[in-house]
Protein backbone atom coordinates (compact mmCIF):
# COMPACT_ATOMS: atom_id res chain seq x y z
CA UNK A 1 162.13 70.94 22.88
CA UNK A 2 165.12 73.10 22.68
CA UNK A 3 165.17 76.80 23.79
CA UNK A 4 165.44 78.47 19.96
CA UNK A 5 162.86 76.24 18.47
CA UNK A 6 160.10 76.84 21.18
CA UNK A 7 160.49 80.71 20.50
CA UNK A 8 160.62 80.37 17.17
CA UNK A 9 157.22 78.04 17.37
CA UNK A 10 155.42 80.89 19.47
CA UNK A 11 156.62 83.71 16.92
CA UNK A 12 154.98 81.38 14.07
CA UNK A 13 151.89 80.48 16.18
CA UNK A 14 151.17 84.15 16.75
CA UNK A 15 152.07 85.39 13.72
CA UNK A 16 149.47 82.64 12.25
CA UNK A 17 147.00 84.10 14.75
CA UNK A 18 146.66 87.39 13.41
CA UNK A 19 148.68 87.33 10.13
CA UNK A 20 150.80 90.26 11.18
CA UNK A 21 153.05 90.95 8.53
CA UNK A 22 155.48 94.07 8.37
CA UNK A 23 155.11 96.52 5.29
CA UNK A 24 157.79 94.72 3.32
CA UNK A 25 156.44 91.59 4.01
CA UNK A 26 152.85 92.58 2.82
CA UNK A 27 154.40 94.61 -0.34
CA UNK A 28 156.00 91.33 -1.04
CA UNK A 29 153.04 89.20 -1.08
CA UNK A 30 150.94 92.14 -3.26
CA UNK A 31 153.70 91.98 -5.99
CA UNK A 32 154.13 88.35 -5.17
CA UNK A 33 150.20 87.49 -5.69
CA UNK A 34 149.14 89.83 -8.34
CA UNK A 35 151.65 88.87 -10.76
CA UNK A 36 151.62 85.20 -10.30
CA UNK A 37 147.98 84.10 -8.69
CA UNK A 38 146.08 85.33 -11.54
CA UNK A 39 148.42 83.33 -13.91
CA UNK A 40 148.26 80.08 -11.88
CA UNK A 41 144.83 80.29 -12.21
CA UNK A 42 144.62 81.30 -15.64
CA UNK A 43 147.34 78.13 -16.90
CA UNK A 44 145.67 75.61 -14.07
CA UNK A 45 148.76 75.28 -12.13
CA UNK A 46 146.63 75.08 -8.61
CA UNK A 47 144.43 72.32 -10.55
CA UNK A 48 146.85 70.52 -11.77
CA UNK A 49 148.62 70.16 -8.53
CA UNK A 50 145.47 69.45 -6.48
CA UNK A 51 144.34 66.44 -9.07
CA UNK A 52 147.79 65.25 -8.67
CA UNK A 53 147.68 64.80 -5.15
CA UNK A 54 144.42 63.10 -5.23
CA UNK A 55 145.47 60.64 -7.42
CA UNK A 56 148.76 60.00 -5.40
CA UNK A 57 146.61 59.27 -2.72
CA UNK A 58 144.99 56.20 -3.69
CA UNK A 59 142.26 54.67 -2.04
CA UNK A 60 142.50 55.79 1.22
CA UNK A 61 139.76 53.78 3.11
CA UNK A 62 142.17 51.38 4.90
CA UNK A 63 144.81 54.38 5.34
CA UNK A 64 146.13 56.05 8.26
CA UNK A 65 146.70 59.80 7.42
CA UNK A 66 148.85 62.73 9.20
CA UNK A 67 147.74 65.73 7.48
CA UNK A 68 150.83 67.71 8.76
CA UNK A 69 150.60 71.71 9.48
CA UNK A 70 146.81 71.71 8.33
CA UNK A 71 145.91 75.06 10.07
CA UNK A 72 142.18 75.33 9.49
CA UNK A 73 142.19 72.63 6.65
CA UNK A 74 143.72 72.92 3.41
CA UNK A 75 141.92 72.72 -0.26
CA UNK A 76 142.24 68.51 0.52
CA UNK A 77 141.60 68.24 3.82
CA UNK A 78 138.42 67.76 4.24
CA UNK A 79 138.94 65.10 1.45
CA UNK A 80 141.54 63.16 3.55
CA UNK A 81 139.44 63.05 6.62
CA UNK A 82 136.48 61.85 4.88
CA UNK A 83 137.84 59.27 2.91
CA UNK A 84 140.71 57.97 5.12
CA UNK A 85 140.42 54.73 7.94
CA UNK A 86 141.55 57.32 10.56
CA UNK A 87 142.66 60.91 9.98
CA UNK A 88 144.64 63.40 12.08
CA UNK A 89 145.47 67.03 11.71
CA UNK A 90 147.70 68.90 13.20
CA UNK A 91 148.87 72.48 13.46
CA UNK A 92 150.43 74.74 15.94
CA UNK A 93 147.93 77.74 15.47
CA UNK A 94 144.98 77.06 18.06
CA UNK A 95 143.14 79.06 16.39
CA UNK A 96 143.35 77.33 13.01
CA UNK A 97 142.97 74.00 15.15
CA UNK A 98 139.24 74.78 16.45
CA UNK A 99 138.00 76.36 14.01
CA UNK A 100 139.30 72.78 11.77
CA UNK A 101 137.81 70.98 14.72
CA UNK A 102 134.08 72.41 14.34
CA UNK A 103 133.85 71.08 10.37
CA UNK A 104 135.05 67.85 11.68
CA UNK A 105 132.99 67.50 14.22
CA UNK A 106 130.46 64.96 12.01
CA UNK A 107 133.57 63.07 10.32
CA UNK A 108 134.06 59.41 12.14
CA UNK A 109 137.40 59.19 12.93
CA UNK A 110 138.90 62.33 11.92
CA UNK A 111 140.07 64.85 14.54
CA UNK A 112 142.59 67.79 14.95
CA UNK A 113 144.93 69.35 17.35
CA UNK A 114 147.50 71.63 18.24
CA UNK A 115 150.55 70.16 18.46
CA UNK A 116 154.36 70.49 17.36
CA UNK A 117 155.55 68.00 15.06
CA UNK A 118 159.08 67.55 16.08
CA UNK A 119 157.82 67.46 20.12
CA UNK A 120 158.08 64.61 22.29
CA UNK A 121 154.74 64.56 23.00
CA UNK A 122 153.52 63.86 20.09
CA UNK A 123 153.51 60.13 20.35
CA UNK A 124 151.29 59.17 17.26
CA UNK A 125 153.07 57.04 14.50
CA UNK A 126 152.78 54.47 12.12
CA UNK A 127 151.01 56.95 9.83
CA UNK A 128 150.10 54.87 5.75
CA UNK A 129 150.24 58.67 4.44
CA UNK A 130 151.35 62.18 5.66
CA UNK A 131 150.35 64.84 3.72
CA UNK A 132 152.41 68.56 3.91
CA UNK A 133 151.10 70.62 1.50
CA UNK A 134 153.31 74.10 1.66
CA UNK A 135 155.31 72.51 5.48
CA UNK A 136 158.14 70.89 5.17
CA UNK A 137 159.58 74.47 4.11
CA UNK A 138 159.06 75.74 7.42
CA UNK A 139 161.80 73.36 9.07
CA UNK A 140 165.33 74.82 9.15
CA UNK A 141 166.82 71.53 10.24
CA UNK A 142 166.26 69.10 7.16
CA UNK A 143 167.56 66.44 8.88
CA UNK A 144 166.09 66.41 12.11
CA UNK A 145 162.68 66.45 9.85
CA UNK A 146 163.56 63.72 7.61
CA UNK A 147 164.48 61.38 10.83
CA UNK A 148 161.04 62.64 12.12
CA UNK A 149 159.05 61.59 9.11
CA UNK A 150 161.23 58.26 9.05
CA UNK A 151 159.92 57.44 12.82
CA UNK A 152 156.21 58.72 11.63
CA UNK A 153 155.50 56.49 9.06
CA UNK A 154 154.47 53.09 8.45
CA UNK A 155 156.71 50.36 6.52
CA UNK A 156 155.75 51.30 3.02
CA UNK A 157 153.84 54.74 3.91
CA UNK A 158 154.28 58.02 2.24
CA UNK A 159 154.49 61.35 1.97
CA UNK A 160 152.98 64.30 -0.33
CA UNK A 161 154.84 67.55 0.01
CA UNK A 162 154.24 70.81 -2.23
CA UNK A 163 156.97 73.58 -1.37
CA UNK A 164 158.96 76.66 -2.65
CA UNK A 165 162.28 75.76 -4.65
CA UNK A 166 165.08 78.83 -4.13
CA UNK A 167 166.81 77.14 -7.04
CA UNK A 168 166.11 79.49 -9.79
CA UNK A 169 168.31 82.39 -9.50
CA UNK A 170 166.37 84.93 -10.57
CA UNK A 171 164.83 84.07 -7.68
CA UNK A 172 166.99 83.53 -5.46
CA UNK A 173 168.41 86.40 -6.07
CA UNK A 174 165.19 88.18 -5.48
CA UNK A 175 164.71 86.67 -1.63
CA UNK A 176 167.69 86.97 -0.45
CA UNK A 177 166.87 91.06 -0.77
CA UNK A 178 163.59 90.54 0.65
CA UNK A 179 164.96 88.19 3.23
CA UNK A 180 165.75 90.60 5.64
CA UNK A 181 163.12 92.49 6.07
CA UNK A 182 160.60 89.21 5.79
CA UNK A 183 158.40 88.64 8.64
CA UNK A 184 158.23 85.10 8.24
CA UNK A 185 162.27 84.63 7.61
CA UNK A 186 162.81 82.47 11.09
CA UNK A 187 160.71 79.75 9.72
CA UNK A 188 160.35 79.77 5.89
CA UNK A 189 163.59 78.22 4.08
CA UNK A 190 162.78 77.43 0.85
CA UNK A 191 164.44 74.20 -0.66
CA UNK A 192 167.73 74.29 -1.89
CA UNK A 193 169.28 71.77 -4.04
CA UNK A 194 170.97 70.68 -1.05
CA UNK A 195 168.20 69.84 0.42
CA UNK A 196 166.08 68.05 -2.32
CA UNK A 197 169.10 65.91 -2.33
CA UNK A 198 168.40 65.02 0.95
CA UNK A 199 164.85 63.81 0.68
CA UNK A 200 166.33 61.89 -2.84
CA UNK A 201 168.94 60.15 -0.38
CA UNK A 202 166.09 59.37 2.64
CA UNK A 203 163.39 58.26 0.49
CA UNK A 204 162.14 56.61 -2.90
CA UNK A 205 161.40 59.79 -5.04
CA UNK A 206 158.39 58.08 -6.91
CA UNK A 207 157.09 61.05 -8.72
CA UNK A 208 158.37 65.02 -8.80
CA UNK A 209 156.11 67.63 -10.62
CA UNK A 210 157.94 71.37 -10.50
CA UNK A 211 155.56 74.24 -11.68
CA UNK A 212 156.22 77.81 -12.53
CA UNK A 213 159.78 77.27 -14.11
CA UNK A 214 159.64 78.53 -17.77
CA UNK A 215 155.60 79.75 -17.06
CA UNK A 216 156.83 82.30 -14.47
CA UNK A 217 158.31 84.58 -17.60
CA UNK A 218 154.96 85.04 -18.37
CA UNK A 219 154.07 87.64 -15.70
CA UNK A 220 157.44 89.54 -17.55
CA UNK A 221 155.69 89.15 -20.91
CA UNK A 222 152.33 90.36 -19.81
CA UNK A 223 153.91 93.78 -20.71
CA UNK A 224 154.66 92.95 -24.03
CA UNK A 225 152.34 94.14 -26.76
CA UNK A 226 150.67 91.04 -27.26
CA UNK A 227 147.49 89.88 -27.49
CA UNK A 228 146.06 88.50 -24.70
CA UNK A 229 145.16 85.10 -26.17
CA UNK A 230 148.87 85.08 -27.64
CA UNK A 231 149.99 85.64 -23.97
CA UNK A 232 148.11 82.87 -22.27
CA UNK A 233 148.38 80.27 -25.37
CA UNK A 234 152.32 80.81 -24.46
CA UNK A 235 152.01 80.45 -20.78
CA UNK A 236 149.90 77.06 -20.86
CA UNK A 237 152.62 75.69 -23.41
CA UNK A 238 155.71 76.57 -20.68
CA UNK A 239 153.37 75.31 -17.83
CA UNK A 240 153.02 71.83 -19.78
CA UNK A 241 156.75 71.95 -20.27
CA UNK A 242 157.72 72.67 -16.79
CA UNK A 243 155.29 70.00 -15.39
CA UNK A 244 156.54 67.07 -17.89
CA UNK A 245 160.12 67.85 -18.19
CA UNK A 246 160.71 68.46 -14.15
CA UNK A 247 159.71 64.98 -13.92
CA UNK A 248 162.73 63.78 -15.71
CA UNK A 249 165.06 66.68 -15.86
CA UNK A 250 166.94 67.88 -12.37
CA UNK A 251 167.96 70.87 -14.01
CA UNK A 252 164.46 71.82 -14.87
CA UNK A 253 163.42 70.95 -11.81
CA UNK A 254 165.21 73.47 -10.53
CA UNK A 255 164.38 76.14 -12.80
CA UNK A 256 160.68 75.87 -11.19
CA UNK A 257 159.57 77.88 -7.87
CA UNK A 258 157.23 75.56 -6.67
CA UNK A 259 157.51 71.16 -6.40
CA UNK A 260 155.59 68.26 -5.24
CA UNK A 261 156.76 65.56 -4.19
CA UNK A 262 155.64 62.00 -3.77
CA UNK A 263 158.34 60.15 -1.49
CA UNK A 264 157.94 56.39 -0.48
CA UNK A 265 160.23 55.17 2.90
CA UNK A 266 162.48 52.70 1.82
CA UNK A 267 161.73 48.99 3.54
CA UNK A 268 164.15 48.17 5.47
């Protein structure tokens, strides 16, 4: 492991310890999470998005799965490790790790540990299915990932990703102020189109869903005198838009601050 990305590993592992953001960071994620987690829940943005992923998965009986930065388990963890052939989590937080480890405990073989993706020690492969559900963000060197995932999976396997888009530049525009005070700025890089390009080029895209493109006006509206049924009838009907037309459309892809991603490796 080089020199930059082992300190930058034990910044993220204690920072996941103890969550110890800075004041702008935690100002950030009060704006952040008061104007947008009431309307994901309100639109079903975080349902939609889980029942996708379920139904990417498949049957998973006879499938191998990485579940890739899991910390203490995600909403679908617990889901992939009792439903897969053999199921591994990893994460770099120790903490997150045992406290995973105790509610697996009683799961045949599922386990969890602490380990760095990109590492040479972590010898594991041929993985059917590796799930990164808010991850493959935190790697600053796309391709270095994409060659790792390559080397992880099986012939045929694939990955489900759900990350940040920096596409839209409103909001763009609105982290790269916040950037420098962020607390979490050495390992959060949001997609670019750049880099979707990249997973496009590495993989078989087989299905894209981008959420929060038109829908994120909403929180703007919400100060609009308008009734509040008026408000929310308006916000499902962009959230339906977004989520059909970023399946087709690059452009509104890109317009959304949040995508999943279904990729396939190429046989070769």
């Amino acid at each position: 492991m080089n020199r930059e990305r082992e300190e930058i590993n034990k910044r993220q592992r204690d920072f996941y310890q103890n969550f110890d953001k800075n004041l702008p960071s935690k100002v950030w994620s009060y704006f952040r999470n008061k104007a947008l987690n009431s309307l994901k829940k309100q639109i079903g943005v975080e349902k939609d998005i889980y029942n996708l992923h379920q139904s990417w998965f498949g049957d998973l009986s006879q499938k191998k799965v990485l579940d890739l930065g899991c910390y203490a388990g995600n909403v679908l963890s617990m889901d992939l490790a009792q439903h897969s052939k053999k199921y591994l989590g990893i994460d770099l937080s120790p903490k997150g790790i045992a406290i995973f480890n105790r509610r697996l405990e009683n799961v045949d073989g599922a386990s969890a540990e602490v380990m760095d993706f990109l590492s040479e020690e972590f010898k594991e492969k041929d993985f059917d299915l590796i799930y990164a559900y808010g991850v493959l963000h935190h790697f600053k060197d796309v391709d270095e990932l994409i060659s790792k995932l390559l080397e992880k999976l099986a012939p045929g396997g694939e990955i489900i990703s759900y990350d940040p888009l920096q596409t839209s530049k409103p909001i763009k525009f609105l982290r790269n102020i916040y950037r420098p005070f962020q607390s979490d700025r050495d390992w959060e890089w949001p997609f670019s189109k750049k880099t979707y390009y990249k997973f496009e080029k590495a993989f078989d895209v087989k299905e894209r869903r981008g959420v929060l493109g038109k829908a994120k006006w909403n929180a703007l509206i919400g100060v609009l005198p308008l009734s509040d049924e008026k408000k929310l009838k308006r916000a499902k009907t962009w959230h339906r838009e977004d989520w059909e037309s970023s399946l087709i459309s690059d452009e509104h892809m890109f317009s959304c601050m949040h995508l999943s991603m279904r990729m396939k490796k190429r046989q070769s």
